[in-house]
N, C-alpha and C. Protein backbone atom coordinates (compact mmCIF):
# COMPACT_ATOMS: atom_id res chain seq x y z
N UNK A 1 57.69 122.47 233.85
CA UNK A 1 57.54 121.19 234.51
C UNK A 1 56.57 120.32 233.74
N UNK A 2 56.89 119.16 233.96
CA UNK A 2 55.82 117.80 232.90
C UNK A 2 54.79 117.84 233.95
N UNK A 3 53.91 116.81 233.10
CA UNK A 3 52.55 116.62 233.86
C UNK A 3 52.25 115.80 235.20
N UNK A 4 53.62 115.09 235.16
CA UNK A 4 53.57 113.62 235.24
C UNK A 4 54.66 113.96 237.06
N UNK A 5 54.69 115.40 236.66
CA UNK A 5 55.27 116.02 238.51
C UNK A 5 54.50 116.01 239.79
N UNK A 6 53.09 116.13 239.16
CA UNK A 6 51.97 116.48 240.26
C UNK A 6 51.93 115.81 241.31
N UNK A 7 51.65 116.42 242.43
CA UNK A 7 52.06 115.35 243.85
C UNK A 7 50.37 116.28 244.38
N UNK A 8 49.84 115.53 245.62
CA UNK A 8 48.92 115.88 246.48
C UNK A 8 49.99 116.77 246.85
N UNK A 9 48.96 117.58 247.49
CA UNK A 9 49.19 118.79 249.14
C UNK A 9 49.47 118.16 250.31
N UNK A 10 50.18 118.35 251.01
CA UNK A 10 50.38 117.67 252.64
C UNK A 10 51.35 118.79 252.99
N UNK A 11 50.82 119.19 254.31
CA UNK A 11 51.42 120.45 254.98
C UNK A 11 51.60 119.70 256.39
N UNK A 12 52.72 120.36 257.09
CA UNK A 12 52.79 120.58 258.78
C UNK A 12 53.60 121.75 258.99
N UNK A 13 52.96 122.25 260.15
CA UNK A 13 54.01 123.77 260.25
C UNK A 13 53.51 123.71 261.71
N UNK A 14 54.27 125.17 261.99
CA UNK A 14 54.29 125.59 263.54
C UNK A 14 53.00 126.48 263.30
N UNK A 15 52.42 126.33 264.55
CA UNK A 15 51.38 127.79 264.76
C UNK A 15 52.10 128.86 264.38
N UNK A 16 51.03 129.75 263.57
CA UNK A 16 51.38 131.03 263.37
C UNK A 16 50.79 131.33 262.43
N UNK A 17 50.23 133.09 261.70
CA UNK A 17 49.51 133.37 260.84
C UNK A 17 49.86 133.28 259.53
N UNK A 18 51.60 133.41 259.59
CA UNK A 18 51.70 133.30 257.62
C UNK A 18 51.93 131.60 257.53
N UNK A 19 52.14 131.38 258.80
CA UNK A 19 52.26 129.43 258.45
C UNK A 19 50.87 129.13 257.88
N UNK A 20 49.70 129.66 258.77
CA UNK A 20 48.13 128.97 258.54
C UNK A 20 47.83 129.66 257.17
N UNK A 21 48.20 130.55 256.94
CA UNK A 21 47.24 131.36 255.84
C UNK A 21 48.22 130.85 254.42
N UNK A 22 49.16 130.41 254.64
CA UNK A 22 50.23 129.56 253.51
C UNK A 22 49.38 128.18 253.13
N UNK A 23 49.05 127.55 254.28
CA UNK A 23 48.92 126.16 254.15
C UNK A 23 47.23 126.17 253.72
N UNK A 24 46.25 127.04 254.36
CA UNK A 24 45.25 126.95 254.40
C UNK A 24 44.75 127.46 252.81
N UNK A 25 46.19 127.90 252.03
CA UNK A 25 45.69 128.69 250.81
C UNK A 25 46.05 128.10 249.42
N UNK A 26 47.31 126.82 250.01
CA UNK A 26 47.50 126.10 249.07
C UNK A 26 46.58 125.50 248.33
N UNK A 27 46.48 124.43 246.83
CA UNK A 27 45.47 123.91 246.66
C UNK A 27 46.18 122.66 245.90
N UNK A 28 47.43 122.83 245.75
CA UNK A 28 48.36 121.83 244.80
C UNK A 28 49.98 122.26 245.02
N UNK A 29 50.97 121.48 245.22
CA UNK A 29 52.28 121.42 245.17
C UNK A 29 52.53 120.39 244.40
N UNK A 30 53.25 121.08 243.20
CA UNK A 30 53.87 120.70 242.42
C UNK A 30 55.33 120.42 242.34
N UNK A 31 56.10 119.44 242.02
CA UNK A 31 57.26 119.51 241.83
C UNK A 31 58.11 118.16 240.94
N UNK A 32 59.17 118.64 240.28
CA UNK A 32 59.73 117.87 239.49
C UNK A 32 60.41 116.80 239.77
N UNK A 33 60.87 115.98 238.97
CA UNK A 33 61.57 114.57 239.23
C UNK A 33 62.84 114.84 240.19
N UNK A 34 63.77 115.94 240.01
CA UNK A 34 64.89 115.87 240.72
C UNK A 34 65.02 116.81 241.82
N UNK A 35 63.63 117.68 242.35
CA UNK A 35 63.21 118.11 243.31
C UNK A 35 64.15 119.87 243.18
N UNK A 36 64.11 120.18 242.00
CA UNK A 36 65.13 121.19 241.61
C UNK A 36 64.20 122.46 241.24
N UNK A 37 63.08 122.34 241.39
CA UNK A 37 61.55 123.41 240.66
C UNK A 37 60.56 122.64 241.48
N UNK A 38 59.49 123.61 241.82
CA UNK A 38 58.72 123.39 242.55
C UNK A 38 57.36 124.38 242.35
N UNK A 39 56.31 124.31 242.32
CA UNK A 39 54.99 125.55 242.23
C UNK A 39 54.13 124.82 243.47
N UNK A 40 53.88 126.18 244.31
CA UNK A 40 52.80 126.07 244.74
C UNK A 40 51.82 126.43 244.03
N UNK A 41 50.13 126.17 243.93
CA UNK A 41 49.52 126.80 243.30
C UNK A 41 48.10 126.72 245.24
N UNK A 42 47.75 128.11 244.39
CA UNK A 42 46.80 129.20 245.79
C UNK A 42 45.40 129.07 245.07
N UNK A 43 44.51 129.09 246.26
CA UNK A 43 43.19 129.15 245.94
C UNK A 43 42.59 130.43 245.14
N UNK A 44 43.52 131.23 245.00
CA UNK A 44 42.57 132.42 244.00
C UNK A 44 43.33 132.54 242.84
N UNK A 45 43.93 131.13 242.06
CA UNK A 45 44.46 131.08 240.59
C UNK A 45 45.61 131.62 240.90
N UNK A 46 46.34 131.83 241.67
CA UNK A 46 47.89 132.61 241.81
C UNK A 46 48.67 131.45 242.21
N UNK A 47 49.76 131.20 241.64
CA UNK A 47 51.02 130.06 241.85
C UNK A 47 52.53 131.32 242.64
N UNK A 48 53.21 130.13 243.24
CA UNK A 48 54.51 130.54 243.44
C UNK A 48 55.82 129.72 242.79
N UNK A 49 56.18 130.11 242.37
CA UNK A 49 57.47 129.04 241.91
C UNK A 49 58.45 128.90 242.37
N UNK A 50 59.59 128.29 242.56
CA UNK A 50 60.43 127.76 242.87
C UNK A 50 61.61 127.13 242.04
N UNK A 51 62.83 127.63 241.99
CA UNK A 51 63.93 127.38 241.63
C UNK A 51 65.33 127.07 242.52
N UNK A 52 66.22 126.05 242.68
CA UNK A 52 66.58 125.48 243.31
C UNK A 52 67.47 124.75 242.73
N UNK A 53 68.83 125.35 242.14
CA UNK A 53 69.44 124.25 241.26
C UNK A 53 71.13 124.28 241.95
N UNK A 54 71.41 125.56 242.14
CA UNK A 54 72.60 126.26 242.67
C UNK A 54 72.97 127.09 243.56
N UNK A 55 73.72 127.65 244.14
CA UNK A 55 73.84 128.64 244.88
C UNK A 55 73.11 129.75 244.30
N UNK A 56 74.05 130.05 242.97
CA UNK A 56 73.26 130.93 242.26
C UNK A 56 72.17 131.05 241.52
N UNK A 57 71.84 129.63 241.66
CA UNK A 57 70.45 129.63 240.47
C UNK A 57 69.00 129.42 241.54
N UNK A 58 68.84 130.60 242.49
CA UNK A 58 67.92 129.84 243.28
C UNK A 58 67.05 131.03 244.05
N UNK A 59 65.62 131.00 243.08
CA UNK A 59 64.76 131.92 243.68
C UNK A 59 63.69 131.87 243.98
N UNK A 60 62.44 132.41 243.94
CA UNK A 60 61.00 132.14 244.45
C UNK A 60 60.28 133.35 243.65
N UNK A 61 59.63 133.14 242.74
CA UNK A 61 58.67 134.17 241.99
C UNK A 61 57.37 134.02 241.99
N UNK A 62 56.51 135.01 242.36
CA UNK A 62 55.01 134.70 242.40
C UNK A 62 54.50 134.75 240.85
N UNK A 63 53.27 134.41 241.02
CA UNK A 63 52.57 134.83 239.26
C UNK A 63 52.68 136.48 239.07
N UNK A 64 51.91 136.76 240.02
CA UNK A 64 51.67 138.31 240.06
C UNK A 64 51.84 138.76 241.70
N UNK A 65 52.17 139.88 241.53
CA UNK A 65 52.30 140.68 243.30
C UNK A 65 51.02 140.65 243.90
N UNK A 66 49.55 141.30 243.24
CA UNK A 66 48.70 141.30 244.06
C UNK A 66 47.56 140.48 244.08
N UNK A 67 48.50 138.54 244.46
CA UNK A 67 47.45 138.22 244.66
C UNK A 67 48.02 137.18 245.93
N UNK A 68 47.60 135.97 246.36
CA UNK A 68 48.17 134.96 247.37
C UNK A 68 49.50 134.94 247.45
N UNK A 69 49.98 134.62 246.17
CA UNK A 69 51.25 134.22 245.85
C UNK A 69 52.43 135.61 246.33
N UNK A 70 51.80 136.59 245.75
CA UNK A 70 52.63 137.56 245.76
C UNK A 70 52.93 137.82 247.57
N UNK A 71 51.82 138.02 248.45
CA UNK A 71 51.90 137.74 249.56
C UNK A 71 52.74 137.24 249.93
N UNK A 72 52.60 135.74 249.76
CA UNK A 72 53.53 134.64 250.73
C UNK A 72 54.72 135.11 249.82
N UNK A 73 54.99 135.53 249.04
CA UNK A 73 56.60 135.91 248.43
C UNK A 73 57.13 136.60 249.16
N UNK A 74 56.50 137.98 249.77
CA UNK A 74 56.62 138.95 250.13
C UNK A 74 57.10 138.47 251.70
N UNK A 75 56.57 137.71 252.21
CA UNK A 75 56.47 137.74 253.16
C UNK A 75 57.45 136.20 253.75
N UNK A 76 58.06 135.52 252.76
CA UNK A 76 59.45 135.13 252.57
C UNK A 76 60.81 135.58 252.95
N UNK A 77 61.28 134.34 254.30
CA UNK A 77 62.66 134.96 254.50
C UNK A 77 63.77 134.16 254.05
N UNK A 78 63.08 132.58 253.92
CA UNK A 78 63.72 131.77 252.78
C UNK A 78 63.28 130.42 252.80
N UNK A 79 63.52 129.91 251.94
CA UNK A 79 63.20 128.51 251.45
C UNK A 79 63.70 127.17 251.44
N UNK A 80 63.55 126.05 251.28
CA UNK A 80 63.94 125.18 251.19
C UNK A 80 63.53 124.15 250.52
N UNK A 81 64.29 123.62 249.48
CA UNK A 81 63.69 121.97 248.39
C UNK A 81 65.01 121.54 248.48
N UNK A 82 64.48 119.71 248.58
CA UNK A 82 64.98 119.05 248.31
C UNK A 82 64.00 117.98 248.30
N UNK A 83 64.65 116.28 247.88
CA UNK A 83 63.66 115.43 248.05
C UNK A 83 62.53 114.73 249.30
N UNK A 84 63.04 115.74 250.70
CA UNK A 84 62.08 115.41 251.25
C UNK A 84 61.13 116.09 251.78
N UNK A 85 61.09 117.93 250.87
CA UNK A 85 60.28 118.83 251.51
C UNK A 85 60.71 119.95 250.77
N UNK A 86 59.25 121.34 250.33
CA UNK A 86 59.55 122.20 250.48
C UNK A 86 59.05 123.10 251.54
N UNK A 87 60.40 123.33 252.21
CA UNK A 87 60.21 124.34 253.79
C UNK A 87 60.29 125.91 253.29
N UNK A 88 59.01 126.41 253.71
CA UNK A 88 59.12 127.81 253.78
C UNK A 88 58.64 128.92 254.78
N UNK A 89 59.90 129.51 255.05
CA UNK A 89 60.64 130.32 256.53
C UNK A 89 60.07 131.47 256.30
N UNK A 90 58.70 132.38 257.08
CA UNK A 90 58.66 133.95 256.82
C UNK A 90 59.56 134.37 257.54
N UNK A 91 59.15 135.78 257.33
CA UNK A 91 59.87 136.82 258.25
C UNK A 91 59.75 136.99 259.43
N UNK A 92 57.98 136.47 260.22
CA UNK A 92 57.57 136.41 261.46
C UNK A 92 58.34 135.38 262.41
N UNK A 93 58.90 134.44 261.55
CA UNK A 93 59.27 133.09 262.58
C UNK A 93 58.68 132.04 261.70
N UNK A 94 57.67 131.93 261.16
CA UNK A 94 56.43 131.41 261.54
C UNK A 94 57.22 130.11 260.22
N UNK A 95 56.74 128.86 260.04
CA UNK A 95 57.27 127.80 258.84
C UNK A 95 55.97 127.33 258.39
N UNK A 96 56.00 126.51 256.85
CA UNK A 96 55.17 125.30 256.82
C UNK A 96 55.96 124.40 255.89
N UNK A 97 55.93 123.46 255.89
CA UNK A 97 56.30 122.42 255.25
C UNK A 97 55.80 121.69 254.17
N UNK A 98 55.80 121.31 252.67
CA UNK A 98 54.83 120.57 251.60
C UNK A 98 55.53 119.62 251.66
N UNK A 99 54.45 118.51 251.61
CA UNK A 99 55.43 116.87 251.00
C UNK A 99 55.00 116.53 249.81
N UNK A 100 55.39 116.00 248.68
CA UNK A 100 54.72 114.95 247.67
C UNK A 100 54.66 113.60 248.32
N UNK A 101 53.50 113.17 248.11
CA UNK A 101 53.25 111.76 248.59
C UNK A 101 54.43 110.70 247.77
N UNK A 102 54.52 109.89 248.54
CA UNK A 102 55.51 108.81 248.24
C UNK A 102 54.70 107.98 246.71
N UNK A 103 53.47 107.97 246.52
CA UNK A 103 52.84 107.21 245.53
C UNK A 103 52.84 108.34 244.57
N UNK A 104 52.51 109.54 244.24
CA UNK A 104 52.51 110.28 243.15
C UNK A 104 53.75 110.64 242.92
N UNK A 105 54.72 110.49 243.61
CA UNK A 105 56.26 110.63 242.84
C UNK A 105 56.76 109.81 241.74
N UNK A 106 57.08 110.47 240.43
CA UNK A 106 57.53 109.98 239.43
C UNK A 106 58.67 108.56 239.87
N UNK A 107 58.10 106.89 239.24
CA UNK A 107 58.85 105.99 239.35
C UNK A 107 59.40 106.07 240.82
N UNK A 108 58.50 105.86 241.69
CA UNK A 108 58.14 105.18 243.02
C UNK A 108 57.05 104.18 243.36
């Protein structure tokens, strides 16, 4: 991803523990011009990524297993990007939602 992807953090989710401990651990959401790749990045240097192009081309990889990232991977029942959100569904129920602000989006 270019430099020029970077969006603020903005979360809303439902109560619940992997919703709060998702949102409360983020520190940056990242994502590209055509909303097709996406990184969270976590307060203890661990990112999650995001791929999103196809049926088949479409997964979620942490940096490493034992750290934030690997967690909220783990604990992933599925995802969602497009241009107005990435939604992510655990296994508990539980959601949170990232936005890029309307002003840090590339040519807005």
């Amino acid at each position: 991803m270019t430099s020029q992807t970077y969006a603020h953090t903005v979360a809303r989710m439902n109560r619940g523990a992997l919703g709060n401990f998702a949102r409360d651990s983020v520190t940056v959401y990242v994502v590209n011009p055509e909303f097709t790749e996406a990184r969270l990045l976590f307060t203890d240097g661990s990112f999650l990524e995001f791929l999103h192009k196809a049926r088949d081309q479409r997964w979620a990889r942490p940096s490493a297993d034992d750290t934030i990232a690997g967690q909220i991977c783990r604990a992933l029942r599925q995802f969602r990007l497009n241009a107005k959100h990435l939604q992510l569904f655990f296994d508990d129920g539980d959601e949170v939602e990232f936005f890029a602000s309307r002003a840090d989006r590339p040519n807005s």
